[in-house]
Protein backbone atom coordinates (compact mmCIF):
# COMPACT_ATOMS: atom_id res chain seq x y z
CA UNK A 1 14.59 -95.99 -17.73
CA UNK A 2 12.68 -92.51 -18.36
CA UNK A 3 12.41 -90.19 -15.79
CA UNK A 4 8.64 -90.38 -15.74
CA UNK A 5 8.82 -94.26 -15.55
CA UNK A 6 11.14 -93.72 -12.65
CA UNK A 7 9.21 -91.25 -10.68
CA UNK A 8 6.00 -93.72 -11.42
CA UNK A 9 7.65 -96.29 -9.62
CA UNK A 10 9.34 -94.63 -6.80
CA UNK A 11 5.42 -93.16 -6.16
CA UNK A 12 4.08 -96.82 -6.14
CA UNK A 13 6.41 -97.64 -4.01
CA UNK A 14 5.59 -95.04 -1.68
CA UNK A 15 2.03 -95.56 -1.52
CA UNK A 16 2.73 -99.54 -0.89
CA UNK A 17 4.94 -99.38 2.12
CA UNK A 18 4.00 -95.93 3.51
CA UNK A 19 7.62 -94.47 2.64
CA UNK A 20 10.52 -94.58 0.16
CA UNK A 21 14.26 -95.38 0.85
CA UNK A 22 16.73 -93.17 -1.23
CA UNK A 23 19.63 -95.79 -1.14
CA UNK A 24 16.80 -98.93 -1.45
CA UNK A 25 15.10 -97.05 -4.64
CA UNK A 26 18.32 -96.32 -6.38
CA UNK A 27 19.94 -99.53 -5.97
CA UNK A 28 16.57 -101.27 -7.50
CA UNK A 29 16.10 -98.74 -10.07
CA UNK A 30 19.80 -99.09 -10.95
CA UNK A 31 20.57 -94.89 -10.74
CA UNK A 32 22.61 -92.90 -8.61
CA UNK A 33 21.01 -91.96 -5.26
CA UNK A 34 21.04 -88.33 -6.13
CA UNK A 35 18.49 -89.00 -9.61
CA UNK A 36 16.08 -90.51 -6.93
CA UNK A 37 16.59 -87.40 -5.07
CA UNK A 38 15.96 -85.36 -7.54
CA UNK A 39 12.45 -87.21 -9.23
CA UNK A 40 11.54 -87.04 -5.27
CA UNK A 41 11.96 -83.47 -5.48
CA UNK A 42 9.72 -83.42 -8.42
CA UNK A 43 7.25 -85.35 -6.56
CA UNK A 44 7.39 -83.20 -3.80
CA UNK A 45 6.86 -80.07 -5.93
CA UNK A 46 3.87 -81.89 -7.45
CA UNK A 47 2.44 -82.68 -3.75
CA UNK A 48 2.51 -86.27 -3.69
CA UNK A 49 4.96 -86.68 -1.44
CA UNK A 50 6.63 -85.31 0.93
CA UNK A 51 10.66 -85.35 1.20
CA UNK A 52 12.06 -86.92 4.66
CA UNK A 53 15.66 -87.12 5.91
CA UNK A 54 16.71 -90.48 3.43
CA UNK A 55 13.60 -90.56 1.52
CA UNK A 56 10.05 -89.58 1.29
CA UNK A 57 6.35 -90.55 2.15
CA UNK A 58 3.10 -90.16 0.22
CA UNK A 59 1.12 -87.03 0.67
CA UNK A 60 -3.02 -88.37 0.21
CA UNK A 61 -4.74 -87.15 -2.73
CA UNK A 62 -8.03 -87.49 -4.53
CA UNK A 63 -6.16 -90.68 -5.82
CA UNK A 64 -4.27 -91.90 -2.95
CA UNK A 65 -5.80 -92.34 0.69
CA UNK A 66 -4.42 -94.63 3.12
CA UNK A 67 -6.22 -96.94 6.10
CA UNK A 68 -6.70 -97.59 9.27
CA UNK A 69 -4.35 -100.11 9.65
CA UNK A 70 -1.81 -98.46 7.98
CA UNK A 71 -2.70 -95.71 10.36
CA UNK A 72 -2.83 -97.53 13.79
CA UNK A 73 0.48 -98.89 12.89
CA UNK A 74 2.00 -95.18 12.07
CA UNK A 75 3.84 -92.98 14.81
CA UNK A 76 1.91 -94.32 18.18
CA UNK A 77 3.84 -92.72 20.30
CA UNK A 78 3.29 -89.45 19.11
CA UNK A 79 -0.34 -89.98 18.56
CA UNK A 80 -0.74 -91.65 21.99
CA UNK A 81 1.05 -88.20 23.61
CA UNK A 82 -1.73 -86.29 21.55
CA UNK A 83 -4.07 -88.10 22.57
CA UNK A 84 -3.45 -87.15 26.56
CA UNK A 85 -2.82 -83.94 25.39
CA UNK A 86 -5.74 -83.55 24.18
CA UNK A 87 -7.89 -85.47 26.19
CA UNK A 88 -6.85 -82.71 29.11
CA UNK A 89 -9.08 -79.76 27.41
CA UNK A 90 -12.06 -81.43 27.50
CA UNK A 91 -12.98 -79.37 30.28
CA UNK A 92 -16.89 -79.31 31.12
CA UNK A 93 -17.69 -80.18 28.10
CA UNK A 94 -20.70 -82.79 27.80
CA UNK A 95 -21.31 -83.65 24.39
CA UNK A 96 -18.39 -84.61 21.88
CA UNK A 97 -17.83 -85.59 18.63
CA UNK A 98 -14.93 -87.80 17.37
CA UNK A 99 -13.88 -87.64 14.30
CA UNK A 100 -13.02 -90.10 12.38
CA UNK A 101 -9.49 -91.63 12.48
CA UNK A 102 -7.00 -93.46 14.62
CA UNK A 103 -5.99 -90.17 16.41
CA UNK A 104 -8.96 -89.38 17.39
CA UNK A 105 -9.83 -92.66 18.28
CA UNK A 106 -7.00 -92.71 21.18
CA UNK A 107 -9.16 -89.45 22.41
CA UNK A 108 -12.05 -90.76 22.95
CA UNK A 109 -10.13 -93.66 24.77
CA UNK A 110 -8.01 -90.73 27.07
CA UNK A 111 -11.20 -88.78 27.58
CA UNK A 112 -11.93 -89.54 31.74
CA UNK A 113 -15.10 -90.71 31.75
CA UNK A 114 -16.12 -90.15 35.78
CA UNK A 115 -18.37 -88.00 34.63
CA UNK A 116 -21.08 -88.43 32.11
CA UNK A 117 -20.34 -88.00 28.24
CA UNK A 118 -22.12 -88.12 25.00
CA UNK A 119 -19.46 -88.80 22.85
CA UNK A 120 -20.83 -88.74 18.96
CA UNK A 121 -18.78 -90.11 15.79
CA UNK A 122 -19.11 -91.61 12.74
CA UNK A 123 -16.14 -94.34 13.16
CA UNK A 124 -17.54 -97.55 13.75
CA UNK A 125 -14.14 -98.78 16.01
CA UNK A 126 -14.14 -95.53 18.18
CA UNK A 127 -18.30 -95.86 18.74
CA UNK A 128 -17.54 -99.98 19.88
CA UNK A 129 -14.41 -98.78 22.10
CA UNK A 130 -16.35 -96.42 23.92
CA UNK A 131 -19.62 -97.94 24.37
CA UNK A 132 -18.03 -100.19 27.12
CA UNK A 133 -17.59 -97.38 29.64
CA UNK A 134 -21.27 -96.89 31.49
CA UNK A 135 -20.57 -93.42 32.03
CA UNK A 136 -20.89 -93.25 28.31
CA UNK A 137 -23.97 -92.60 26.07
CA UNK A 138 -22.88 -93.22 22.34
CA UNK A 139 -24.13 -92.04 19.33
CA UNK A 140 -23.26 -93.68 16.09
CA UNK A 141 -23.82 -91.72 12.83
CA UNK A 142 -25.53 -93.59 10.29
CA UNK A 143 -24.69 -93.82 6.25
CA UNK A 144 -22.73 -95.58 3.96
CA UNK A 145 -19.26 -96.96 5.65
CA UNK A 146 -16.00 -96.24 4.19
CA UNK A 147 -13.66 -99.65 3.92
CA UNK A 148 -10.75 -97.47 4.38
CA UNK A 149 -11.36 -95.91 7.41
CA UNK A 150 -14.86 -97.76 9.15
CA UNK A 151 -16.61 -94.65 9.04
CA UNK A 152 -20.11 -93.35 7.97
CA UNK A 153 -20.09 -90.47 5.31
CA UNK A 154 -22.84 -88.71 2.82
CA UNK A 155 -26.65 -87.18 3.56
CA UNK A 156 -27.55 -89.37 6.29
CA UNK A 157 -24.79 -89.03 8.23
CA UNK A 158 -24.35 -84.66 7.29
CA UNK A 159 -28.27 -84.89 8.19
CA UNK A 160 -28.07 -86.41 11.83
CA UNK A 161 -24.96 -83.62 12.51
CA UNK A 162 -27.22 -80.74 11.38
CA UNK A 163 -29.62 -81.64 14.38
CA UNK A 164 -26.80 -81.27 16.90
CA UNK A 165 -25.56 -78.61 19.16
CA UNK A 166 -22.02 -80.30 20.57
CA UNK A 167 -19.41 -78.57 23.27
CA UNK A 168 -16.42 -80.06 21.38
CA UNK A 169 -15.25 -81.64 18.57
CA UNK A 170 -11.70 -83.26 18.28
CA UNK A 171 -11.14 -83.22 14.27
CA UNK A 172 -8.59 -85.36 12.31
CA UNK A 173 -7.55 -84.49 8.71
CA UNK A 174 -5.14 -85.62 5.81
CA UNK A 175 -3.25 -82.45 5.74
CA UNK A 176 -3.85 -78.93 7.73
CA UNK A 177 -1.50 -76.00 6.00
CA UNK A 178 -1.50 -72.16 6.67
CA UNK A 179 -2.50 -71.58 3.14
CA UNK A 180 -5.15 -74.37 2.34
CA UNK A 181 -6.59 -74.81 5.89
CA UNK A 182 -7.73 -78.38 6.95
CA UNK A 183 -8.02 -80.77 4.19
CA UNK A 184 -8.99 -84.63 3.38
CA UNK A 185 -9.20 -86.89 -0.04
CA UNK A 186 -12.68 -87.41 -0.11
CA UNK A 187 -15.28 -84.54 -0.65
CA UNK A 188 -17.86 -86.55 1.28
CA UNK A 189 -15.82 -87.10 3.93
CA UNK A 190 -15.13 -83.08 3.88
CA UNK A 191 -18.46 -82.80 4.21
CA UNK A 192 -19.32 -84.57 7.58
CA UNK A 193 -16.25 -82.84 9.08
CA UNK A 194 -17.41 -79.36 7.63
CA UNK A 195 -21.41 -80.30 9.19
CA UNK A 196 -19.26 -81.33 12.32
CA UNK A 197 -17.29 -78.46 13.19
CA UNK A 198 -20.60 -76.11 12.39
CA UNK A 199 -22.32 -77.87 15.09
CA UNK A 200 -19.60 -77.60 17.55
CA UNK A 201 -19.14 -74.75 20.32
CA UNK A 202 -15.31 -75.80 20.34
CA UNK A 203 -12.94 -77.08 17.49
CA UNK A 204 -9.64 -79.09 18.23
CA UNK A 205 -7.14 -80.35 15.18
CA UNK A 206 -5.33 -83.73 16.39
CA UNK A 207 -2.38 -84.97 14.16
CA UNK A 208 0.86 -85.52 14.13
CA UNK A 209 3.63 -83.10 12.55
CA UNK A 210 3.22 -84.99 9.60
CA UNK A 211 -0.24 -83.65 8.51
CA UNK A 212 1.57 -79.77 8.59
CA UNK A 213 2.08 -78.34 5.29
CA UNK A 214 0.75 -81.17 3.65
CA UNK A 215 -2.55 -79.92 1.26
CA UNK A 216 -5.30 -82.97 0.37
CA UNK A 217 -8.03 -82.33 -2.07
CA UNK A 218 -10.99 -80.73 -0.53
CA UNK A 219 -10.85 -78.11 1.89
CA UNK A 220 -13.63 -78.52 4.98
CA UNK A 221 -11.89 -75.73 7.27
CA UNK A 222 -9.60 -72.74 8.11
CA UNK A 223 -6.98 -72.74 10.40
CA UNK A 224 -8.54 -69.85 12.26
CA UNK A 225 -11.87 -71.83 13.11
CA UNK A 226 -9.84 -73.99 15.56
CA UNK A 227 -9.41 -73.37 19.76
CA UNK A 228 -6.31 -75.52 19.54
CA UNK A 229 -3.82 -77.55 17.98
CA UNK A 230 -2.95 -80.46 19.26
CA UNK A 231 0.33 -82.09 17.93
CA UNK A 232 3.67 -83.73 18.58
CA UNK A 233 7.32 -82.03 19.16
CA UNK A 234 8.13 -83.12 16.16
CA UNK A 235 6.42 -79.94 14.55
CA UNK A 236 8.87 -77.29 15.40
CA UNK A 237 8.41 -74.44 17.67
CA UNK A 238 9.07 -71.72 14.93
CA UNK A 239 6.33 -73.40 12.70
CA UNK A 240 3.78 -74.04 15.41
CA UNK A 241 4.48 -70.31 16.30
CA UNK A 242 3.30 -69.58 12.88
CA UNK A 243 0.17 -71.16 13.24
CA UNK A 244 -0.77 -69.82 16.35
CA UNK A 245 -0.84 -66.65 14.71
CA UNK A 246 -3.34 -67.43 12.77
CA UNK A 247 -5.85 -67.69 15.96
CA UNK A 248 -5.55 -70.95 17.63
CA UNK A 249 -2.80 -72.40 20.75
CA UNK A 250 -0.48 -75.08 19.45
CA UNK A 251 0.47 -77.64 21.85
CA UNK A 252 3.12 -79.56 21.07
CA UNK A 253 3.04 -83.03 23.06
């Protein structure tokens, strides 16, 4: 089998189970674990995935995006311990926006809602999940849903956002690097999260250590635009140290 024929499959494979196994790819590919090792390095150079201890898993690209469910099934723990983490900066803020996501999602659920919120977002489950709390005045973002993620995206939604003034905004993304910023698959998705964060008084990233150094298609913010980072211990301390020079505190939860 070529080398490009292997790397082709060992990418599939990737993208259909959310990770690749070196030992599993090489004994069904019929090479030595170090060739898969190697086109995985290749890969990796080439930003489509991203090596692991044993194995890799997809980066998302213009080409490549995964779901919700793939998403709500991913690392819970760590995005539940975000999610607290998170949910304690709220502070007096009144008015939020959620982004899109199953991270942010599990914000909006920690947020304490004894007090009055406006919570705004364009994800359909997040908008359903909070508009059972009384305390809690919901604003759903109209436009064209995305399958892959129940969310509302292009002019209608960017338009609604441009009348806003919000205290906070918890953002997701694909991938959030030092170089590249904050970055996501889809341009149109870029551009409610751009419209979002310009409306916004205060900017928090919530993701797990897997989004760092990763770089998606289309760029939608700096590093430097955010109050805080909200992630998991599994970003180390010397890396999140590196980030908080750029401007904003890393939390590790």
């Amino acid at each position: 089998m070529r080398a490009e024929e292997r790397k082709r499959r060992i990418l599939a494979r990737a993208r259909a189970d959310g990770r690749v196994d070196v030992v599993e790819m090489a004994q069904e590919l019929r090479v030595a674990p170090e060739t898969v090792r190697r086109d995985l390095r290749v890969l990796d150079e080439h930003g489509l995935v991203r090596r692991t201890h044993g194995g890799g898993v997809p980066v998302e690209s213009a080409g490549f995006e995964t779901g919700l469910r793939f998403r709500a099934g991913s690392h819970v723990p760590e995005k539940r311990r975000i999610a607290k983490a998170a949910a304690e900066r709220l502070d007096d803020a009144e008015t939020v926006f959620i982004d899109e996501g199953y991270t942010p999602q599990l914000v909006a659920e920690a947020l304490p809602t004894t007090n009055p919120l406006t919570i705004i977002t364009a994800s359909l489950p997040t908008a359903a999940a909070m508009s059972e709390h009384p305390s809690c005045t919901v604003l759903l973002l109209g436009g064209r849903v995305r399958g892959h993620t129940l969310a509302t995206v292009d002019h209608w939604t960017t338009r609604m956002l441009g009348e806003m003034v919000i205290d906070l905004a918890y953002i997701g993304a694909n991938g959030i690097s030092r170089e590249h910023g904050l970055t996501t698959p889809d341009p149109a998705v870029g551009a409610v999260k751009a419209k979002a964060l310009g409306a916004s008084r205060r900017k928090i990233f919530v993701g797990t250590h897997t989004k760092f150094g990763v770089s998606s298609f289309h760029r939608f913010a700096e590093v430097s635009d955010l109050e805080a980072v909200v992630t998991d211990s599994g970003l180390s301390a010397h890396e999140a140290h590196r980030y908080t020079l750029l401007g904003p505190k890393v939390i590790r939860a």
